[in-house]
PDB file of N, CA and C in Angstrom:
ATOM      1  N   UNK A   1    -259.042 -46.662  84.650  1.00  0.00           N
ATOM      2  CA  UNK A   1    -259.985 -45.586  84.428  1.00  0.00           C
ATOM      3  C   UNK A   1    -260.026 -45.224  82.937  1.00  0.00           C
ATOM      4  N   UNK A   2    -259.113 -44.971  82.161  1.00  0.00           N
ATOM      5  CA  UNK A   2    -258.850 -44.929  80.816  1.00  0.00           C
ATOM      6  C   UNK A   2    -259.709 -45.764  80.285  1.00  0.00           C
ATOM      7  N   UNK A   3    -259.069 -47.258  80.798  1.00  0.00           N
ATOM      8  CA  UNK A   3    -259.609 -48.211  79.666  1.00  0.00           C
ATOM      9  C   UNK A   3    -261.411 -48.165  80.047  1.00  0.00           C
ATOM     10  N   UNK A   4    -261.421 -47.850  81.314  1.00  0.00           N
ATOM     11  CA  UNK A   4    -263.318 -47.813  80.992  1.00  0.00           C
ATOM     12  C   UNK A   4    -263.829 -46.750  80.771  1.00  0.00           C
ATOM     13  N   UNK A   5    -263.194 -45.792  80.498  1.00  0.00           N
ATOM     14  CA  UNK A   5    -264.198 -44.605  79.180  1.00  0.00           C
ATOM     15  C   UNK A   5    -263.468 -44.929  77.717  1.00  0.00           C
ATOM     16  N   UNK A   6    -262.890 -45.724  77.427  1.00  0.00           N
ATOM     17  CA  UNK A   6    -262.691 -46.094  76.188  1.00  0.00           C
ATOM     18  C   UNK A   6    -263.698 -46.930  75.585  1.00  0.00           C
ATOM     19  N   UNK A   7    -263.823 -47.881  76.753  1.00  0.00           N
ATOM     20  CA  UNK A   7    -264.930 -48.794  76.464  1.00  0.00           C
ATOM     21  C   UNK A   7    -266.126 -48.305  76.658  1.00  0.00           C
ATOM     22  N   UNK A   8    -266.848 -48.033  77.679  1.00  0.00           N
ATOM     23  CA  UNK A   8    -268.099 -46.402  77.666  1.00  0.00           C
ATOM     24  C   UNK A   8    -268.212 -46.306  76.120  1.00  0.00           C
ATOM     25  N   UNK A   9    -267.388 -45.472  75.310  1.00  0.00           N
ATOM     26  CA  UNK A   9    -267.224 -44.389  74.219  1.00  0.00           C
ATOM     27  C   UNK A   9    -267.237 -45.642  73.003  1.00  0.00           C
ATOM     28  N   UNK A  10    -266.547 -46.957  73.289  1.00  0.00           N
ATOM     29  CA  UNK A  10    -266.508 -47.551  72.411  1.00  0.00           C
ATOM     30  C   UNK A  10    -268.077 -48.692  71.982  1.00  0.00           C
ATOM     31  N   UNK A  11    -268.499 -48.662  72.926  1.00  0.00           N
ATOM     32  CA  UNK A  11    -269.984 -49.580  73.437  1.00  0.00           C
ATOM     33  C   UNK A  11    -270.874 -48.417  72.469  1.00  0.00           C
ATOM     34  N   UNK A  12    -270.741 -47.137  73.066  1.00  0.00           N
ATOM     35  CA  UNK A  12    -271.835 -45.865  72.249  1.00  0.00           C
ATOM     36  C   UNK A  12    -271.598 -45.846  70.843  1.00  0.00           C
ATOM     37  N   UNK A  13    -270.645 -46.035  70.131  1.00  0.00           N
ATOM     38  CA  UNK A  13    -270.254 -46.131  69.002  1.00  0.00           C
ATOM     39  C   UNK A  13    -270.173 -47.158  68.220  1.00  0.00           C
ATOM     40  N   UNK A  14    -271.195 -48.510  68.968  1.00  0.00           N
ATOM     41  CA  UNK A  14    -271.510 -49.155  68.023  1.00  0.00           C
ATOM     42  C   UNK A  14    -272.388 -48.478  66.795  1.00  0.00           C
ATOM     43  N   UNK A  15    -272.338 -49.344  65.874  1.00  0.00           N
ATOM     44  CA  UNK A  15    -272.843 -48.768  64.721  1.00  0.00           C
ATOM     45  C   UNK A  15    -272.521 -48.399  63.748  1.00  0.00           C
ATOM     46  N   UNK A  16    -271.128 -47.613  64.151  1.00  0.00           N
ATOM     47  CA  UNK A  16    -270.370 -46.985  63.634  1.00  0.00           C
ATOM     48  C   UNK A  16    -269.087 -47.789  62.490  1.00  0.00           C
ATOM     49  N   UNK A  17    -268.682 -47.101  61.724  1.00  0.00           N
ATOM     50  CA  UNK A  17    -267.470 -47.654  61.613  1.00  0.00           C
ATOM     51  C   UNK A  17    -266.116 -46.982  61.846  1.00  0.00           C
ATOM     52  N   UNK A  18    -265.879 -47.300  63.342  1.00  0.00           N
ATOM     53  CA  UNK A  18    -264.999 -46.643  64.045  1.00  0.00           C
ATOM     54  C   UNK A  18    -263.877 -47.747  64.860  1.00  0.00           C
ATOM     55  N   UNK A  19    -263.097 -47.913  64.689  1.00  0.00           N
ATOM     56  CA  UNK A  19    -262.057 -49.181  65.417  1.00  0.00           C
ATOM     57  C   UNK A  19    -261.291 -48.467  66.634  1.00  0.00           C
ATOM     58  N   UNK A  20    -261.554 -48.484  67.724  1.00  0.00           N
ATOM     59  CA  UNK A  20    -260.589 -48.209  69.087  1.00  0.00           C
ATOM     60  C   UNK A  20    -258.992 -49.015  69.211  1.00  0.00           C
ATOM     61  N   UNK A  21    -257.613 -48.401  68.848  1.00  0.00           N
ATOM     62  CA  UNK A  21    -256.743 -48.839  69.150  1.00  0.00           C
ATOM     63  C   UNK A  21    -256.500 -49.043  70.667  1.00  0.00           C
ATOM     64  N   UNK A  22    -254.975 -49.389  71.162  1.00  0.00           N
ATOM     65  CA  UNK A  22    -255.149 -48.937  72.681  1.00  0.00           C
ATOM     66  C   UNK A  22    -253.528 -49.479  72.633  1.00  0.00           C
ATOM     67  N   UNK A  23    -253.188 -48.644  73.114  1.00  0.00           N
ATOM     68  CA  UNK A  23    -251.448 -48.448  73.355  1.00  0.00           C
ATOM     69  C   UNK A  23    -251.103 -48.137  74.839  1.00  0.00           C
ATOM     70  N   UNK A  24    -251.258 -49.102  75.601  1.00  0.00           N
ATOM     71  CA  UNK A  24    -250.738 -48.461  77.275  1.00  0.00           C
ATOM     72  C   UNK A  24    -249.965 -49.208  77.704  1.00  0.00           C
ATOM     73  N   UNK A  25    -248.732 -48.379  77.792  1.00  0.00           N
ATOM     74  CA  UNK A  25    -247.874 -48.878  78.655  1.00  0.00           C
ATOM     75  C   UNK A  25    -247.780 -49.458  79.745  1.00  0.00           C
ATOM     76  N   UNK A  26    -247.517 -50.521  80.218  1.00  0.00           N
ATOM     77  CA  UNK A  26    -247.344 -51.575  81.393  1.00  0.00           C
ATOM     78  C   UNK A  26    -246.279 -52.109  81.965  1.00  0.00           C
ATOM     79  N   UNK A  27    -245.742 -51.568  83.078  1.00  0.00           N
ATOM     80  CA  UNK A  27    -246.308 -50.994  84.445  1.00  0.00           C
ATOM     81  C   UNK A  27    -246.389 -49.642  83.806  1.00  0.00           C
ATOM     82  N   UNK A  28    -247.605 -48.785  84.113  1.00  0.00           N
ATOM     83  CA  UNK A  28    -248.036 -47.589  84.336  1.00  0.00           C
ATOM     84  C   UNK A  28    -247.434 -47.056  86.105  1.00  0.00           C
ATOM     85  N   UNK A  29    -246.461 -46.237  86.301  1.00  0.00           N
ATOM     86  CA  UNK A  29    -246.910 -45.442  87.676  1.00  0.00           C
ATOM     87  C   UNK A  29    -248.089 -45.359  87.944  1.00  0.00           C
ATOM     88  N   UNK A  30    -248.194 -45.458  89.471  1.00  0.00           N
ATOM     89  CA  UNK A  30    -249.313 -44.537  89.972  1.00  0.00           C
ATOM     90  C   UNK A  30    -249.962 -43.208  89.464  1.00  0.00           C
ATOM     91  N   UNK A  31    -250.543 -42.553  89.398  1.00  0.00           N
ATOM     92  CA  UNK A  31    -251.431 -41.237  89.322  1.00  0.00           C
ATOM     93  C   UNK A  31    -251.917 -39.991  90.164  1.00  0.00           C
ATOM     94  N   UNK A  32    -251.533 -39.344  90.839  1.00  0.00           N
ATOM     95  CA  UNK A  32    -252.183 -38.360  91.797  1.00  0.00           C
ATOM     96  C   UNK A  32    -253.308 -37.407  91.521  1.00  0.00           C
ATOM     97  N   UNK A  33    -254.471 -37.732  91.134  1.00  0.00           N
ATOM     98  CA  UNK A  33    -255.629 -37.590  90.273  1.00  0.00           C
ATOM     99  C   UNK A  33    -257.178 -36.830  91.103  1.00  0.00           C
ATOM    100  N   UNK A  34    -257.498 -36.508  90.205  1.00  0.00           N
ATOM    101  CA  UNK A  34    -259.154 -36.251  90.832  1.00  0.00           C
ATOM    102  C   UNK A  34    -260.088 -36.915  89.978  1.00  0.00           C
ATOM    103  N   UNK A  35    -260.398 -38.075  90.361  1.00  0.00           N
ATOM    104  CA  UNK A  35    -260.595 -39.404  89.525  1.00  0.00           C
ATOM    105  C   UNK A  35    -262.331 -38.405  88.557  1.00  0.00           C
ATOM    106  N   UNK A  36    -263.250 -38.058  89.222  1.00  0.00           N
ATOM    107  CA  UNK A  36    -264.076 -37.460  88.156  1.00  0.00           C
ATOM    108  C   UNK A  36    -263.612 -36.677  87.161  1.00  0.00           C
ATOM    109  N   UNK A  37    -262.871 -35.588  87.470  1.00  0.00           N
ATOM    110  CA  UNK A  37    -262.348 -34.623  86.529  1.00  0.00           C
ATOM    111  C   UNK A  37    -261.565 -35.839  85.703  1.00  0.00           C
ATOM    112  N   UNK A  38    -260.639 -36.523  85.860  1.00  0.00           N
ATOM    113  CA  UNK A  38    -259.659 -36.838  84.820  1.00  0.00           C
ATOM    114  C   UNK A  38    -261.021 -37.845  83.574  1.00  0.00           C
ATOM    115  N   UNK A  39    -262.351 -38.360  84.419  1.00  0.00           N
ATOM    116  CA  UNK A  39    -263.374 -39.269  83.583  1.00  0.00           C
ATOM    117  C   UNK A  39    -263.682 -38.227  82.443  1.00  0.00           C
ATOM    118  N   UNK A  40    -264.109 -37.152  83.242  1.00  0.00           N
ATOM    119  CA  UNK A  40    -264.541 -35.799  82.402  1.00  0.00           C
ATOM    120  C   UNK A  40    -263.894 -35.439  81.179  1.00  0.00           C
ATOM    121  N   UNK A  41    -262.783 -35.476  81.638  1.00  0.00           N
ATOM    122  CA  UNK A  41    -261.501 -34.920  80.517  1.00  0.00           C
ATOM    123  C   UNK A  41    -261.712 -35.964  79.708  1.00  0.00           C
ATOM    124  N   UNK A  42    -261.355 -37.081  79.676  1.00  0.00           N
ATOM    125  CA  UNK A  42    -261.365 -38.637  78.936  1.00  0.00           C
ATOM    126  C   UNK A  42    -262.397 -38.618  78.118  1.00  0.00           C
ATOM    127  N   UNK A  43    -263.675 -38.678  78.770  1.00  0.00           N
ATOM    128  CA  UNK A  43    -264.736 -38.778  77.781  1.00  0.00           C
ATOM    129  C   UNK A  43    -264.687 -37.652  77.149  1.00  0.00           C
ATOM    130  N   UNK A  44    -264.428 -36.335  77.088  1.00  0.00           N
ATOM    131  CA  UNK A  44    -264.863 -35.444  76.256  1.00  0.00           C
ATOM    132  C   UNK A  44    -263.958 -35.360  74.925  1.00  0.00           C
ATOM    133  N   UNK A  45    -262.717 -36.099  75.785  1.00  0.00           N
ATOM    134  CA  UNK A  45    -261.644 -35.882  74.120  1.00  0.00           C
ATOM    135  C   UNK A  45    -262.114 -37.475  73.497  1.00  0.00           C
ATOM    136  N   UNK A  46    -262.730 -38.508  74.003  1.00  0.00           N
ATOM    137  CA  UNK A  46    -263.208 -39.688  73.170  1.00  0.00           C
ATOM    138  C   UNK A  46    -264.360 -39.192  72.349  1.00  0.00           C
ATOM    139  N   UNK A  47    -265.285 -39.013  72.754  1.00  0.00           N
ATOM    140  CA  UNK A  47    -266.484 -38.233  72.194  1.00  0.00           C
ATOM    141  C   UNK A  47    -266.319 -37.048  71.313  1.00  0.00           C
ATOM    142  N   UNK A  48    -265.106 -35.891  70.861  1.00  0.00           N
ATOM    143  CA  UNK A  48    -264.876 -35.065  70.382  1.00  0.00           C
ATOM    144  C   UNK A  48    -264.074 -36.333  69.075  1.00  0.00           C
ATOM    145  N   UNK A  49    -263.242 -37.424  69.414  1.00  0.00           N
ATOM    146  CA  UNK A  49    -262.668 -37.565  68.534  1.00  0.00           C
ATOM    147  C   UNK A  49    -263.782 -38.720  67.373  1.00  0.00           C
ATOM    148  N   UNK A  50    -265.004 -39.456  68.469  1.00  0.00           N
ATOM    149  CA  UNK A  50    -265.556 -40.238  67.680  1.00  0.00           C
ATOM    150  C   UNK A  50    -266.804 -39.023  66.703  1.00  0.00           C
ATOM    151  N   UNK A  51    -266.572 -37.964  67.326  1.00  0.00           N
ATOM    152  CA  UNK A  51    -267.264 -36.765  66.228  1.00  0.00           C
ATOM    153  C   UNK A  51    -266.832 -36.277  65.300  1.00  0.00           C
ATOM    154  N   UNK A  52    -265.442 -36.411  65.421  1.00  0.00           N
ATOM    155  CA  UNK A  52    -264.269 -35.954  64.125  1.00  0.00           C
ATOM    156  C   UNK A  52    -264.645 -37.159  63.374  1.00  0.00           C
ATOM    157  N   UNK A  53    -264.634 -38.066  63.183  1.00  0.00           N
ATOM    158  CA  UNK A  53    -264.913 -39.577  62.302  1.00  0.00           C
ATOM    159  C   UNK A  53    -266.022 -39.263  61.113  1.00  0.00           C
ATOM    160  N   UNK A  54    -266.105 -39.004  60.342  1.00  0.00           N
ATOM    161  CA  UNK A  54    -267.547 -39.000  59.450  1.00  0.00           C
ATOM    162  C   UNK A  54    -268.072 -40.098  59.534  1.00  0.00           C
ATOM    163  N   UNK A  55    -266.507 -40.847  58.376  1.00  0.00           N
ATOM    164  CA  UNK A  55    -267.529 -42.405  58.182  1.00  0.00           C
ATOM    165  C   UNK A  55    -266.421 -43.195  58.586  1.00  0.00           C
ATOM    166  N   UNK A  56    -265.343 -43.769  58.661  1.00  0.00           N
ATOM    167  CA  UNK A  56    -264.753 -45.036  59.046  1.00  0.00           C
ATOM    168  C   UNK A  56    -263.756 -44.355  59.370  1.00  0.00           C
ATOM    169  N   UNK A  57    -263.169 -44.415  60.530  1.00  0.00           N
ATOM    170  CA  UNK A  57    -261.788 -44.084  61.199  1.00  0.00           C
ATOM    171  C   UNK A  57    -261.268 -44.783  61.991  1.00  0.00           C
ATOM    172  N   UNK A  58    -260.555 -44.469  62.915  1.00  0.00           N
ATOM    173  CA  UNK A  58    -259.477 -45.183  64.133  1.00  0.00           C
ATOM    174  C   UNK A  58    -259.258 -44.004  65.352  1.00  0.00           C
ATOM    175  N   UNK A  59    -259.529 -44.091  66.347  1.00  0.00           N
ATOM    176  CA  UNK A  59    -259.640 -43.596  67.697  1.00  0.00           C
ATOM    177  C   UNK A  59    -258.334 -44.657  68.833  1.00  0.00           C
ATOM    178  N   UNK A  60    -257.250 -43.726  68.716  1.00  0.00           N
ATOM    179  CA  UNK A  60    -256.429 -44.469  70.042  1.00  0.00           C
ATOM    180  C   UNK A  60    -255.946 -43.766  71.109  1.00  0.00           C
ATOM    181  N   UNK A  61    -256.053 -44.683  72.506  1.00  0.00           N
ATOM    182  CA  UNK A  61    -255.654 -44.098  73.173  1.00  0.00           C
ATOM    183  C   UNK A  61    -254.312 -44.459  73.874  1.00  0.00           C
ATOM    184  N   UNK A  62    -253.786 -44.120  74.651  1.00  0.00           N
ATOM    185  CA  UNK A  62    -251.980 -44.203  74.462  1.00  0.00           C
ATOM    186  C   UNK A  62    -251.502 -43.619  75.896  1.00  0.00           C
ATOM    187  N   UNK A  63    -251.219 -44.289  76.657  1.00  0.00           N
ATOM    188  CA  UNK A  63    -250.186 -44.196  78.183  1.00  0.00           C
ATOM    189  C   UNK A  63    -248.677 -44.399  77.764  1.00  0.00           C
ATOM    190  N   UNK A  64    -248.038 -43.855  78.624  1.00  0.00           N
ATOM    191  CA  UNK A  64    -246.646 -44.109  78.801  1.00  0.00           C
ATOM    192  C   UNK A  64    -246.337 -42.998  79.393  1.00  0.00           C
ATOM    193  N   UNK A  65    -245.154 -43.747  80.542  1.00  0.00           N
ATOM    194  CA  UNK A  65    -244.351 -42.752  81.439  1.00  0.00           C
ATOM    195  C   UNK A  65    -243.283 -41.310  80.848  1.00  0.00           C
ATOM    196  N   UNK A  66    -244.032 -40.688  81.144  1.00  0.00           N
ATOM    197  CA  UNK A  66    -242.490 -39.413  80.500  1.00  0.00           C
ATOM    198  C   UNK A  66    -241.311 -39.495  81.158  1.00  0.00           C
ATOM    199  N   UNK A  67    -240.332 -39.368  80.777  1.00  0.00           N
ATOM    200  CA  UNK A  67    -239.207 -39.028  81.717  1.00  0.00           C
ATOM    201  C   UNK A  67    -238.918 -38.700  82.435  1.00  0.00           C
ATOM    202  N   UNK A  68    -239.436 -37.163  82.585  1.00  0.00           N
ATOM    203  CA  UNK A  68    -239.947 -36.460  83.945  1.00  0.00           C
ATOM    204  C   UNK A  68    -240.410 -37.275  85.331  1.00  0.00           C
ATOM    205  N   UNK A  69    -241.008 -38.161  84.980  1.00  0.00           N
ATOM    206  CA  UNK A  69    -241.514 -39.053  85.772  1.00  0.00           C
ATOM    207  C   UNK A  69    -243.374 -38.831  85.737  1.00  0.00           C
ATOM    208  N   UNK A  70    -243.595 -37.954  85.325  1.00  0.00           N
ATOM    209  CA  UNK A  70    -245.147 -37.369  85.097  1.00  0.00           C
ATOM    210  C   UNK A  70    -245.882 -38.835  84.045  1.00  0.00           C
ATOM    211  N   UNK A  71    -247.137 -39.288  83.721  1.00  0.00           N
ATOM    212  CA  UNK A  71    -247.719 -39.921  83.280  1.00  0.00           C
ATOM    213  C   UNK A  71    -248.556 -38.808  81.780  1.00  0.00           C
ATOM    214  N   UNK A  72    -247.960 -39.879  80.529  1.00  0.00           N
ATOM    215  CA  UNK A  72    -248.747 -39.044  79.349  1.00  0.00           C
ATOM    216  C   UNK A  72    -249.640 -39.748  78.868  1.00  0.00           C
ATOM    217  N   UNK A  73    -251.146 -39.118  78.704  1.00  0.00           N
ATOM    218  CA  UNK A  73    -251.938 -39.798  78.200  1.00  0.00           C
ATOM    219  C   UNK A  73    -252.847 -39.038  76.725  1.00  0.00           C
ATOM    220  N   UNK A  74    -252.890 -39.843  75.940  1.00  0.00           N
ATOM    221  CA  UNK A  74    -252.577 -39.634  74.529  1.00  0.00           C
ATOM    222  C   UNK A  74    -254.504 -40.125  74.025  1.00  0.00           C
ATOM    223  N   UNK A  75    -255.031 -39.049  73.335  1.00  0.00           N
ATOM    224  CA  UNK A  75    -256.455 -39.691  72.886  1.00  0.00           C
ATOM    225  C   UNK A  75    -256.098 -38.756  71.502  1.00  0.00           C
ATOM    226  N   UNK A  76    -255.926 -39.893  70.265  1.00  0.00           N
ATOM    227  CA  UNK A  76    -255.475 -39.594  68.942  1.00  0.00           C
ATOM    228  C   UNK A  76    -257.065 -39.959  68.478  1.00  0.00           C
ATOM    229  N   UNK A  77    -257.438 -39.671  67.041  1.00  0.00           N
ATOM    230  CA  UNK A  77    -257.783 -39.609  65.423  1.00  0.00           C
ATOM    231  C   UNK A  77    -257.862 -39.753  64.615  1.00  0.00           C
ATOM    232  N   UNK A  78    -258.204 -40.158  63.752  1.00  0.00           N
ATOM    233  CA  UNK A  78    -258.027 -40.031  62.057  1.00  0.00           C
ATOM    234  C   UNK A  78    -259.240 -39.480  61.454  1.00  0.00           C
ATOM    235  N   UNK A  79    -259.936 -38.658  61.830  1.00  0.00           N
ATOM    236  CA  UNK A  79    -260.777 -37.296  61.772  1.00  0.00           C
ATOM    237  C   UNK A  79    -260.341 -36.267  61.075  1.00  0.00           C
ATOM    238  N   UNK A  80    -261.683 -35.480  60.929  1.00  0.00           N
ATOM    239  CA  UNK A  80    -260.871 -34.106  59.821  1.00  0.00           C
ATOM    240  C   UNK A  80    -260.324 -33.208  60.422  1.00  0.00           C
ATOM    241  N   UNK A  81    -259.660 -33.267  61.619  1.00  0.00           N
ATOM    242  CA  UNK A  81    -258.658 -32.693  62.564  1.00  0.00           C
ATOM    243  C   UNK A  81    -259.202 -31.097  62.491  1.00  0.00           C
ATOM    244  N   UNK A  82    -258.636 -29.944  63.116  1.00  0.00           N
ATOM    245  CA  UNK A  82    -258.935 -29.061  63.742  1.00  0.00           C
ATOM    246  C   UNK A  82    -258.297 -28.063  62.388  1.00  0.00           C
ATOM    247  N   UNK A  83    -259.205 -27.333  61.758  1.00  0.00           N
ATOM    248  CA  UNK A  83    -258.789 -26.168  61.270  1.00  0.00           C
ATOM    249  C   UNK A  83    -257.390 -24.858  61.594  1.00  0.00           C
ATOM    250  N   UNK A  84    -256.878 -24.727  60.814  1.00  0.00           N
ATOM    251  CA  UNK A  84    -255.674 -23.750  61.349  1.00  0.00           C
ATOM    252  C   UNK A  84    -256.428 -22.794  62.030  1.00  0.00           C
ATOM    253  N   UNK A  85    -257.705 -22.018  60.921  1.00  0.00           N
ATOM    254  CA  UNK A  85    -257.981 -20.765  61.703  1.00  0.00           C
ATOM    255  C   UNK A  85    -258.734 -21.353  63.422  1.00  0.00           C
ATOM    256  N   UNK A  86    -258.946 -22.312  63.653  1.00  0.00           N
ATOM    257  CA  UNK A  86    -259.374 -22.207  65.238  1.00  0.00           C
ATOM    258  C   UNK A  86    -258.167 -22.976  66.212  1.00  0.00           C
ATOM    259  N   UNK A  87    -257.335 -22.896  65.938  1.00  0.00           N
ATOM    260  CA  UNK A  87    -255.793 -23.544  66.538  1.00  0.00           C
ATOM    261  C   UNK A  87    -255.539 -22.242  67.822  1.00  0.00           C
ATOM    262  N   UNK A  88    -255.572 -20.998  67.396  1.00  0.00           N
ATOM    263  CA  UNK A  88    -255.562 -20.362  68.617  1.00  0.00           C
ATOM    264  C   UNK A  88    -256.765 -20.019  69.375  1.00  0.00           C
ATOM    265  N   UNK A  89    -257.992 -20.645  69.237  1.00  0.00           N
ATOM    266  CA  UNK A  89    -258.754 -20.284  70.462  1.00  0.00           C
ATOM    267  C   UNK A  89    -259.179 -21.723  71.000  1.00  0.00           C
ATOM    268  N   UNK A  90    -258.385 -22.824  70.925  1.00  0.00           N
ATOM    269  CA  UNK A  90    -258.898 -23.946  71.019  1.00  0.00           C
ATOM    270  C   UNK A  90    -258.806 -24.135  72.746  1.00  0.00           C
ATOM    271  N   UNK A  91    -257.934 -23.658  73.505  1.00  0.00           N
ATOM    272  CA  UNK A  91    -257.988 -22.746  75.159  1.00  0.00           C
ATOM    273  C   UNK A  91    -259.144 -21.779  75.508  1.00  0.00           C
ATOM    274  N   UNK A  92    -259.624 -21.267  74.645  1.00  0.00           N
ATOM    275  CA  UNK A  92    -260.699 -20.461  74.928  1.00  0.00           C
ATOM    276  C   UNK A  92    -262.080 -21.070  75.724  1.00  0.00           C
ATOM    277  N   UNK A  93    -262.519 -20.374  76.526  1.00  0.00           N
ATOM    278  CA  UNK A  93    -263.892 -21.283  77.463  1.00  0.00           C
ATOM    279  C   UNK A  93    -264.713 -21.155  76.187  1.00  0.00           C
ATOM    280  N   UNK A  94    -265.615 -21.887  76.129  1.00  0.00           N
ATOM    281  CA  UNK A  94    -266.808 -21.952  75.472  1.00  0.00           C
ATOM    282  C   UNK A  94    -266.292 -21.574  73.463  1.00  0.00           C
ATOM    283  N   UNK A  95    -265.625 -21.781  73.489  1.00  0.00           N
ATOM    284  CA  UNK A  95    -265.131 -21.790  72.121  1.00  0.00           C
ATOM    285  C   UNK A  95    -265.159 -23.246  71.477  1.00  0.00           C
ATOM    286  N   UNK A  96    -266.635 -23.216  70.416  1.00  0.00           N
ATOM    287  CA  UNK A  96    -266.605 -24.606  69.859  1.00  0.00           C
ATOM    288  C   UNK A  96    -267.001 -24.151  68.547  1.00  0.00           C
ATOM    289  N   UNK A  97    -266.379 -25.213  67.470  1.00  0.00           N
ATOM    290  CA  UNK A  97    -266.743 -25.059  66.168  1.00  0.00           C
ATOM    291  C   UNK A  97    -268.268 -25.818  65.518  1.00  0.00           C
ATOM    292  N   UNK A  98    -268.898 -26.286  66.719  1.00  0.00           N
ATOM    293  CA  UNK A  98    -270.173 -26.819  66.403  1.00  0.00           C
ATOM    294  C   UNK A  98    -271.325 -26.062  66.278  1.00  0.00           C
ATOM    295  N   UNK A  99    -272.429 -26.523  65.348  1.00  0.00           N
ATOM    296  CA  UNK A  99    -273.639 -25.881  65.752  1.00  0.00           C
ATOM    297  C   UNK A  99    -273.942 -25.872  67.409  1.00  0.00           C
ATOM    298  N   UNK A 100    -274.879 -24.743  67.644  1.00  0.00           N
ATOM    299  CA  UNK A 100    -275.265 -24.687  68.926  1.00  0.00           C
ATOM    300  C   UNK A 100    -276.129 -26.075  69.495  1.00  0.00           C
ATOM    301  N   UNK A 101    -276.566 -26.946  68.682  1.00  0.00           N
ATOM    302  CA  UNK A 101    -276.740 -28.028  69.446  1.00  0.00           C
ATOM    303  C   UNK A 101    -276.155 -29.344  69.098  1.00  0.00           C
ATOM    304  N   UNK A 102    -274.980 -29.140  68.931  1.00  0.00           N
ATOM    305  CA  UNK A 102    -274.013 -30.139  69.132  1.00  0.00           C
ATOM    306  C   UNK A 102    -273.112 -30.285  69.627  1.00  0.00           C
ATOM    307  N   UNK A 103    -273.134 -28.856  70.366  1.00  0.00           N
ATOM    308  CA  UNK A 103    -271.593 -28.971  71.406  1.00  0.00           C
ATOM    309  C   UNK A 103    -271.300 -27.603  71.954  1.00  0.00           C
ATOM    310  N   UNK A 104    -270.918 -27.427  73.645  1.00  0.00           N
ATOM    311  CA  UNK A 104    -270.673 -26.241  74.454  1.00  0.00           C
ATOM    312  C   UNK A 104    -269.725 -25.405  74.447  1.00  0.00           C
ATOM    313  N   UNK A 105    -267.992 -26.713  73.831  1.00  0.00           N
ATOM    314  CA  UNK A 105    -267.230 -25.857  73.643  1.00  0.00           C
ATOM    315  C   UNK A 105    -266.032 -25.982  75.146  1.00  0.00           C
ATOM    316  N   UNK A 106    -266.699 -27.361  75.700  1.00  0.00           N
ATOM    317  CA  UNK A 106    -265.997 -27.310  76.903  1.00  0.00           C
ATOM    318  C   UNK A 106    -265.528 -28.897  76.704  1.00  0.00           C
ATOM    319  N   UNK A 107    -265.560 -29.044  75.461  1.00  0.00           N
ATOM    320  CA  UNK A 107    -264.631 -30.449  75.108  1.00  0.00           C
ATOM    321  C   UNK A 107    -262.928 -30.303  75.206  1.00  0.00           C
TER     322      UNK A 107
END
């Protein structure tokens, strides 16, 4: 599921000069999931990070088992990353640093 909204996100971003890493651990555990919501989640942090990119960056994404036994999944950057002053409302509903037509805020 990962790897096909990576690829989704990476297909849309032709054009670009943007390079998709991909770091997943193998064997991955199983997942106990709500397979739309987790697509949802996926694409919005791929799409938030190929928006951080101006002009040439690197977008990776990254599995591996925690200890816990829980599954961590990792969607990194090399974008102009997130301002200090919006670090505490980045939990907030509808809190986005975009113009109003570039984004809801529910990335």
């Amino acid at each position: 599921m990962i790897e096909d909204m990576v690829r989704l996100v990476e297909r849309l971003s032709k054009g670009k000069d943007i390079s998709f890493q991909r770091s997943y651990q193998d064997p991955i555990p199983p997942v106990w999931t709500d397979p739309p919501l987790l697509r949802q989640v996926l694409l919005n942090l791929l799409n938030n990070a190929v928006q951080a990119i101006k002009s040439q960056g690197t977008v990776t994404a990254t599995t591996q088992e925690h200890p816990k036994g829980w599954v961590d999944i990792s969607i990194a950057d090399t974008g102009c990353g997130i301002p200090a002053s919006h670090l505490p409302h980045l939990f907030d509903p509808f809190f986005t640093a975009k113009v109003p037509s570039q984004g809801t805020g529910l990335g």
